[in-house]
N, C-alpha and C. Protein backbone atom coordinates (compact mmCIF):
# COMPACT_ATOMS: atom_id res chain seq x y z
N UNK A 1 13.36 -117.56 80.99
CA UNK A 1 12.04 -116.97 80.95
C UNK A 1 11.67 -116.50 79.54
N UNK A 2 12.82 -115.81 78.96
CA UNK A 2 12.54 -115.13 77.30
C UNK A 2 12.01 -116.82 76.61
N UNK A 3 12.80 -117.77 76.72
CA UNK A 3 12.38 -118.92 76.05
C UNK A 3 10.80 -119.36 76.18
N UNK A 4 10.47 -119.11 77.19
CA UNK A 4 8.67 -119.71 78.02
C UNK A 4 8.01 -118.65 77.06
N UNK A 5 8.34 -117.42 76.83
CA UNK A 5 7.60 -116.42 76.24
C UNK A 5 7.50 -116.55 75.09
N UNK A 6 8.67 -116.71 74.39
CA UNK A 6 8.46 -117.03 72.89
C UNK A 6 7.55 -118.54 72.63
N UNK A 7 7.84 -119.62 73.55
CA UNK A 7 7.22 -120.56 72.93
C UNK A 7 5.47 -120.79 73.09
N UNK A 8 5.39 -119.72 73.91
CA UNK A 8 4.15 -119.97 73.88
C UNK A 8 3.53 -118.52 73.21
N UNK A 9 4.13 -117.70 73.06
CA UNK A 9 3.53 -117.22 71.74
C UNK A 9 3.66 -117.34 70.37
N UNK A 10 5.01 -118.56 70.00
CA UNK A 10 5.18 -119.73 69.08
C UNK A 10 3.93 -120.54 68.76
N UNK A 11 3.08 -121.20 69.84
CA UNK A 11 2.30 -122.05 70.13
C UNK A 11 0.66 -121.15 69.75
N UNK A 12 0.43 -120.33 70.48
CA UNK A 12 -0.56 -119.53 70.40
C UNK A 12 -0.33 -119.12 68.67
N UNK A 13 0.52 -118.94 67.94
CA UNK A 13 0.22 -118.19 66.59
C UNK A 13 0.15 -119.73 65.48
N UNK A 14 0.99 -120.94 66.09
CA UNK A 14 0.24 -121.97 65.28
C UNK A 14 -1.07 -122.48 65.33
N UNK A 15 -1.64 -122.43 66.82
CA UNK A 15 -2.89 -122.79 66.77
C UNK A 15 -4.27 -121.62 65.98
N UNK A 16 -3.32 -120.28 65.91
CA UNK A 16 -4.37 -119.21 65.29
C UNK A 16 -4.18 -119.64 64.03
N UNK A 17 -3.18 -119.70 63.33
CA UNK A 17 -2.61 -120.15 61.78
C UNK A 17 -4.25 -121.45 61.41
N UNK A 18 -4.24 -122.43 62.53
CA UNK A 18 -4.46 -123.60 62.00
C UNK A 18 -6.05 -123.53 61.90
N UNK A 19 -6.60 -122.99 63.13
CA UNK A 19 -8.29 -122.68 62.72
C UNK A 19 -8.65 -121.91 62.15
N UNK A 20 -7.69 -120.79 61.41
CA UNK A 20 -8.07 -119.58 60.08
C UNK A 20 -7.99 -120.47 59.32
N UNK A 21 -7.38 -121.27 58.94
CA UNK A 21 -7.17 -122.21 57.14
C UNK A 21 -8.11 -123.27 57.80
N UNK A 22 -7.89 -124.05 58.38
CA UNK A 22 -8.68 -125.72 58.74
C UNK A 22 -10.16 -125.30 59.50
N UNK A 23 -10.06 -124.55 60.47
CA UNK A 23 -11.24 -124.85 61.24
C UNK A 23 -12.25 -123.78 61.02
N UNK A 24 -12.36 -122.66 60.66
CA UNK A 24 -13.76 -122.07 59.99
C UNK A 24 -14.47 -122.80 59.39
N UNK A 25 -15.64 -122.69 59.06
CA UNK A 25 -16.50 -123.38 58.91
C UNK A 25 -17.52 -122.20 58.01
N UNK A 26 -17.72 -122.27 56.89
CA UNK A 26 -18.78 -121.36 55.72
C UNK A 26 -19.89 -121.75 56.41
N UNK A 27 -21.07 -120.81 56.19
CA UNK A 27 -22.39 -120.53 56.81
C UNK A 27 -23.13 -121.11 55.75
N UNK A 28 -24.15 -121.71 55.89
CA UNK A 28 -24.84 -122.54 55.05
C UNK A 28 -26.20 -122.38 55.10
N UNK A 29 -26.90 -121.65 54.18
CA UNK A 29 -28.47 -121.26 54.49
C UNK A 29 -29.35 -122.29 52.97
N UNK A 30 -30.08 -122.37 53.46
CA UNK A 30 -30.69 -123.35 52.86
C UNK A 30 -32.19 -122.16 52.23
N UNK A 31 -32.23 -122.99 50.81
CA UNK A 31 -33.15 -121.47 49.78
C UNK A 31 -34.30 -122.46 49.40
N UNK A 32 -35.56 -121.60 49.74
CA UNK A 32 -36.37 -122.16 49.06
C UNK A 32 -36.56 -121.71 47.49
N UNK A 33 -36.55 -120.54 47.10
CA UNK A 33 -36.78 -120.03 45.70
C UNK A 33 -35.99 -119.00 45.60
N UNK A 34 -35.63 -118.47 46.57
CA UNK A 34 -34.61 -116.81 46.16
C UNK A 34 -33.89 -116.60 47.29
N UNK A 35 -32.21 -116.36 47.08
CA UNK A 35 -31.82 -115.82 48.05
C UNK A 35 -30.61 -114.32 47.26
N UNK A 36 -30.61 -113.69 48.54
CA UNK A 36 -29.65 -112.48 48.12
C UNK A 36 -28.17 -112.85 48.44
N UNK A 37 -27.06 -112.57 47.93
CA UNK A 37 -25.90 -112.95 48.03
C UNK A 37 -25.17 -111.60 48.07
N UNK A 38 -24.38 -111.10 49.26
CA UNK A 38 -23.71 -109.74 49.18
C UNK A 38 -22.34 -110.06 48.72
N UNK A 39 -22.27 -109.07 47.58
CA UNK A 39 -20.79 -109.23 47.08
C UNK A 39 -19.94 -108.32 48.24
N UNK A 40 -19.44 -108.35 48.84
CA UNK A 40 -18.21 -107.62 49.35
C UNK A 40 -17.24 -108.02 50.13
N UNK A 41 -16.27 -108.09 49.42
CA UNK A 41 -14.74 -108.73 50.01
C UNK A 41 -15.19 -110.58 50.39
N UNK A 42 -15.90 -110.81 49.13
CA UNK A 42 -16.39 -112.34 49.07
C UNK A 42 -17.33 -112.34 48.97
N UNK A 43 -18.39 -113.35 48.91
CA UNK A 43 -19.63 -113.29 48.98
C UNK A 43 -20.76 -114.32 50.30
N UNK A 44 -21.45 -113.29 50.79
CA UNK A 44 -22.15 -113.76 51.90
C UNK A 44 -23.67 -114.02 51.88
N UNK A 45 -24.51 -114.82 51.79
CA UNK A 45 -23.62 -116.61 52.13
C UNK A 45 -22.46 -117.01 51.08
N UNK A 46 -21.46 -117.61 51.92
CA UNK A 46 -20.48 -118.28 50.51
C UNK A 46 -21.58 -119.86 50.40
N UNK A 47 -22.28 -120.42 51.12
CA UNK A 47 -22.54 -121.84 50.62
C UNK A 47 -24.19 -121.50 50.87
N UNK A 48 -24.97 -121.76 49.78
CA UNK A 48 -26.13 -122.05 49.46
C UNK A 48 -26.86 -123.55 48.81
N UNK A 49 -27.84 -124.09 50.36
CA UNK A 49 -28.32 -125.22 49.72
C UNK A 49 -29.44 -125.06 49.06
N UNK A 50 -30.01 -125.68 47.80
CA UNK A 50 -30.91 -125.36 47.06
C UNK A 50 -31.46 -127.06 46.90
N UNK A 51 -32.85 -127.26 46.25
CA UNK A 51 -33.46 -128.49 46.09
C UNK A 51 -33.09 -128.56 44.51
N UNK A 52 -32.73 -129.91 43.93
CA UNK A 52 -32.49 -130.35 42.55
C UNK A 52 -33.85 -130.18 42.38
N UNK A 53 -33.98 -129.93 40.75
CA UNK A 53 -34.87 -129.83 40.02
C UNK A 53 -36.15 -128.48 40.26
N UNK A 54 -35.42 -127.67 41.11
CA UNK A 54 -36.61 -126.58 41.41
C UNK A 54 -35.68 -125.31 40.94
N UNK A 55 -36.48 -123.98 40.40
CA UNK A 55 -36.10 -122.85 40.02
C UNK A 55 -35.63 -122.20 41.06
N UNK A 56 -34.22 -121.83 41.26
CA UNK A 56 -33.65 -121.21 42.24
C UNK A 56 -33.33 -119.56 41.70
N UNK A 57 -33.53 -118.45 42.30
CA UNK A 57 -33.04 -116.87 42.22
C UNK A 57 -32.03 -116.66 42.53
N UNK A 58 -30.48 -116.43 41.99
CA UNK A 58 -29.71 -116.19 42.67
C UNK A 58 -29.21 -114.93 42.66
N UNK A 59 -29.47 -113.65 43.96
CA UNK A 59 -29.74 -112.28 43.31
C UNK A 59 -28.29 -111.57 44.00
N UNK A 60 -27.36 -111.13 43.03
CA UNK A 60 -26.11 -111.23 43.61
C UNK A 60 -25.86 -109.51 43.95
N UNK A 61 -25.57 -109.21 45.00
CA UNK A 61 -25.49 -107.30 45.25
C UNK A 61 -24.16 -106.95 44.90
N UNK A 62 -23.75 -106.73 44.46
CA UNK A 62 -22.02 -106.06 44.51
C UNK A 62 -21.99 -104.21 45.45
N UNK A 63 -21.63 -104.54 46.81
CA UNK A 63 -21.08 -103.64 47.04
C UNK A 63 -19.83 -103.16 46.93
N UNK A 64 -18.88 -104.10 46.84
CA UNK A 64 -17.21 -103.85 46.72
C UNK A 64 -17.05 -103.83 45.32
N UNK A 65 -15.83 -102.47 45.09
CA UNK A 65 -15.55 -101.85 43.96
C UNK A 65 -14.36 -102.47 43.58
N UNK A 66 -14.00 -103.44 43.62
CA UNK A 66 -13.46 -104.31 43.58
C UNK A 66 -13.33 -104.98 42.16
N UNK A 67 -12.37 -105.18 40.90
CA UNK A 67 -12.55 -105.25 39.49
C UNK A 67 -12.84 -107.29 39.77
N UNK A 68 -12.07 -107.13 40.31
CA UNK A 68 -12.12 -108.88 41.05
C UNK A 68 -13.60 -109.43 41.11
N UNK A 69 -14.37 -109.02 41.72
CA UNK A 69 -15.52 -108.86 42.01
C UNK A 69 -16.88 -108.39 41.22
N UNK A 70 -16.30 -108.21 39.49
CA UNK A 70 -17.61 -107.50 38.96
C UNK A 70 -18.09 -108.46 37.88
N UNK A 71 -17.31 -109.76 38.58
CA UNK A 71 -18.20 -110.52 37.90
C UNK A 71 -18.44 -112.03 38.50
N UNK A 72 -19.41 -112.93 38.41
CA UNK A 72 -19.34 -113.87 38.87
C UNK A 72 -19.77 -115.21 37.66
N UNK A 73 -18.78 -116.19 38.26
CA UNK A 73 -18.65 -117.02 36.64
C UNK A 73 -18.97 -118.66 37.90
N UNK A 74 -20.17 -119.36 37.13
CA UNK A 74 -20.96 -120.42 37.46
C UNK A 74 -20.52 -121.64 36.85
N UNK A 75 -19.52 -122.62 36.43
CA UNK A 75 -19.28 -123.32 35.44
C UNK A 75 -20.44 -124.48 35.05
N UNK A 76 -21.27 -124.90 36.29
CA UNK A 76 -21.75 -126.25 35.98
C UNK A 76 -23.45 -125.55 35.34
N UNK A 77 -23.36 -124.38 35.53
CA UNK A 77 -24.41 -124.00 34.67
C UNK A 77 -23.83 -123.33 33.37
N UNK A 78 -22.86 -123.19 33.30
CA UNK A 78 -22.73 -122.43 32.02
C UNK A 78 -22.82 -120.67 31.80
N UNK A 79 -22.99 -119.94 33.14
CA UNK A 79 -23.07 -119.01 33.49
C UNK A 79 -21.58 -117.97 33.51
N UNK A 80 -21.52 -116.81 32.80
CA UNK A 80 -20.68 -115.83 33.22
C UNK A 80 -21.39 -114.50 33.17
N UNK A 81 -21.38 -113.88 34.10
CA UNK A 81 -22.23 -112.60 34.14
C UNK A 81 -21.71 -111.31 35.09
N UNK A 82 -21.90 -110.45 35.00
CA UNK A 82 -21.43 -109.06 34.80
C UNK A 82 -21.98 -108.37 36.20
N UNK A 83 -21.49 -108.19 37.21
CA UNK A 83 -22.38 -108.13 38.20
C UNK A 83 -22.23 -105.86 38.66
N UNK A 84 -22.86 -105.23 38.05
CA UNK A 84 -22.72 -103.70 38.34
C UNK A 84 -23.16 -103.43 39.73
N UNK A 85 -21.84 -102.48 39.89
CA UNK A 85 -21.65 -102.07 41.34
C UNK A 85 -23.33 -101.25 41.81
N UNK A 86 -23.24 -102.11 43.08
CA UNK A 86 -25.00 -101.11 43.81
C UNK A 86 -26.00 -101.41 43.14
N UNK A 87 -25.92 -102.68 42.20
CA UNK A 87 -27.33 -103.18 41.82
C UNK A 87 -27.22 -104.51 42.02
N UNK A 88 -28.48 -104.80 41.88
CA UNK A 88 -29.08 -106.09 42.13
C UNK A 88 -29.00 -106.99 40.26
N UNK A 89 -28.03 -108.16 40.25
CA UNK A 89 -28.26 -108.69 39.58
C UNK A 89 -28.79 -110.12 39.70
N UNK A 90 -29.57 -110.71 39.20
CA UNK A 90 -30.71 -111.77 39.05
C UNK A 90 -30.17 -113.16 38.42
N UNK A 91 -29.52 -114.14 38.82
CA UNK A 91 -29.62 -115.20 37.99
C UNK A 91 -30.16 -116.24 38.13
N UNK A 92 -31.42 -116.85 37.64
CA UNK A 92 -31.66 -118.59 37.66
C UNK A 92 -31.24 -119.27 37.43
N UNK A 93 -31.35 -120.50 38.36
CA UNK A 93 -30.46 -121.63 38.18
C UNK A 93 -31.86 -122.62 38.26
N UNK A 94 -31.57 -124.25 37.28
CA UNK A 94 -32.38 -124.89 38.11
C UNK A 94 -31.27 -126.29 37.88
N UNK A 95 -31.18 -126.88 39.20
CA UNK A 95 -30.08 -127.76 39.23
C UNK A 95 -30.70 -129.00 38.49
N UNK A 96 -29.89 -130.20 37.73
CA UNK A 96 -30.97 -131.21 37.15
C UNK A 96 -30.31 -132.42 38.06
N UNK A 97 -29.09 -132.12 38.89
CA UNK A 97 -28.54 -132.82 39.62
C UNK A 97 -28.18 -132.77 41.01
N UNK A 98 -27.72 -133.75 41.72
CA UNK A 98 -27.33 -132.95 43.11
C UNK A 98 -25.88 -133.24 43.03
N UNK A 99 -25.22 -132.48 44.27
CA UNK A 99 -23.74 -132.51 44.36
C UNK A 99 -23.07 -130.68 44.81
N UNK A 100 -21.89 -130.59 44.94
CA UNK A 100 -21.57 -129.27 45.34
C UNK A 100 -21.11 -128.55 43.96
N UNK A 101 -21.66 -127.47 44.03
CA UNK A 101 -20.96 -126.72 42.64
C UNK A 101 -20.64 -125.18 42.94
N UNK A 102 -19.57 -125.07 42.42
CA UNK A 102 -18.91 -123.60 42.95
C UNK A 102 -19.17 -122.86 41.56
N UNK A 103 -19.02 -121.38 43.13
CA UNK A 103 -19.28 -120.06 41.78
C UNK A 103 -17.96 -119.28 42.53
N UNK A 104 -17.44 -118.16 41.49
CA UNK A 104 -16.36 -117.43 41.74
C UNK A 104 -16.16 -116.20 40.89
N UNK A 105 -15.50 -115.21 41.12
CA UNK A 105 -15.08 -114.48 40.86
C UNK A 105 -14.85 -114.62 39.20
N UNK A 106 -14.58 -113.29 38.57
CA UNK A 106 -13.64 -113.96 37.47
C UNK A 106 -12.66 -114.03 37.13
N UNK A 107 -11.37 -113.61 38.44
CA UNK A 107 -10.40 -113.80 38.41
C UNK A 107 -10.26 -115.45 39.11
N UNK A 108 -10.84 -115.91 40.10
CA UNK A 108 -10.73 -117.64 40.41
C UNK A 108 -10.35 -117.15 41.96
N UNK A 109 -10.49 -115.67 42.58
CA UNK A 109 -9.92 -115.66 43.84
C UNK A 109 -10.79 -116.05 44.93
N UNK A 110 -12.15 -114.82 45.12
CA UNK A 110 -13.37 -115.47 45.63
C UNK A 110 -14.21 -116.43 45.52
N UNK A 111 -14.60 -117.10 46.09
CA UNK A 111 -15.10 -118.69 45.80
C UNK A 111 -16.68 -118.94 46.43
N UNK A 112 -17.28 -119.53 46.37
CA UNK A 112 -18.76 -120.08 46.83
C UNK A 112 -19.26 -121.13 46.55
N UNK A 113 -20.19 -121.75 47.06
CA UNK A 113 -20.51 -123.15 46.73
C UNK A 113 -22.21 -122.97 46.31
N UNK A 114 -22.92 -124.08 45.69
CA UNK A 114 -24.11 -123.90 45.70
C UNK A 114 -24.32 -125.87 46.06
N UNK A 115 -25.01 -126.01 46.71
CA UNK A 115 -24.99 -127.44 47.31
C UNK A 115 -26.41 -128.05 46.77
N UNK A 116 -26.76 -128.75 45.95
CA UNK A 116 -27.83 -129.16 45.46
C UNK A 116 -28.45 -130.73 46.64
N UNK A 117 -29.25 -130.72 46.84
CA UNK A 117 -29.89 -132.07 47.56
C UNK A 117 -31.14 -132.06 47.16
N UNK A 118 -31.45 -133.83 47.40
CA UNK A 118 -33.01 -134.12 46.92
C UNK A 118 -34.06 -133.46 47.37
């Protein structure tokens, strides 16, 4: 009986293991000109779709005091910026391409996408 118990709470903690890493799925909101992004313990939305070639707002909140977190670094724009706790910081983007492009932390821990389409 001890054996039936362990294996199926063996079983039950691989299948929890496997849809925390594989099967979540990031929330994906689609921007016409401005969206707000909450910094805390990651950033929410992590994936933002935006239209190529149009002026996008990307207005980032930092609630978490978090040193990890006080800044957010853009590579395919060329962006590193300073994000102060309990304010609203502002950045434009305007994509000249489409494709997925990540933003992160400036340590490389927190991650986000910005998804460009026609």
């Amino acid at each position: 009986m001890d054996k039936i118990i362990v294996a199926i709470l063996g079983g039950g903690g691989i299948a929890f293991v496997l849809w925390f890493f594989l099967g979540k799925k990031s929330k994906e909101v689609k921007v016409d000109d401005r969206v707000e992004i909450i910094v805390e313990g990651g950033y929410s939305p992590e994936k933002i779709v935006v239209k190529k070639d149009q002026k996008t707002t990307l207005v980032f909140n930092r609630k978490d005091p978090s040193d990890c977190l006080a800044e957010v670094v853009i590579p395919e724009f060329k962006i590193r910026k300073s994000l102060p706790l309990g304010k609203n910081t502002e950045i434009e983007i305007v994509p000249k391409k489409t494709g997925e492009f990540g933003f992160e932390c400036g340590m490389g821990m927190f991650k986000g996408k910005i998804v460009v389409k026609e």
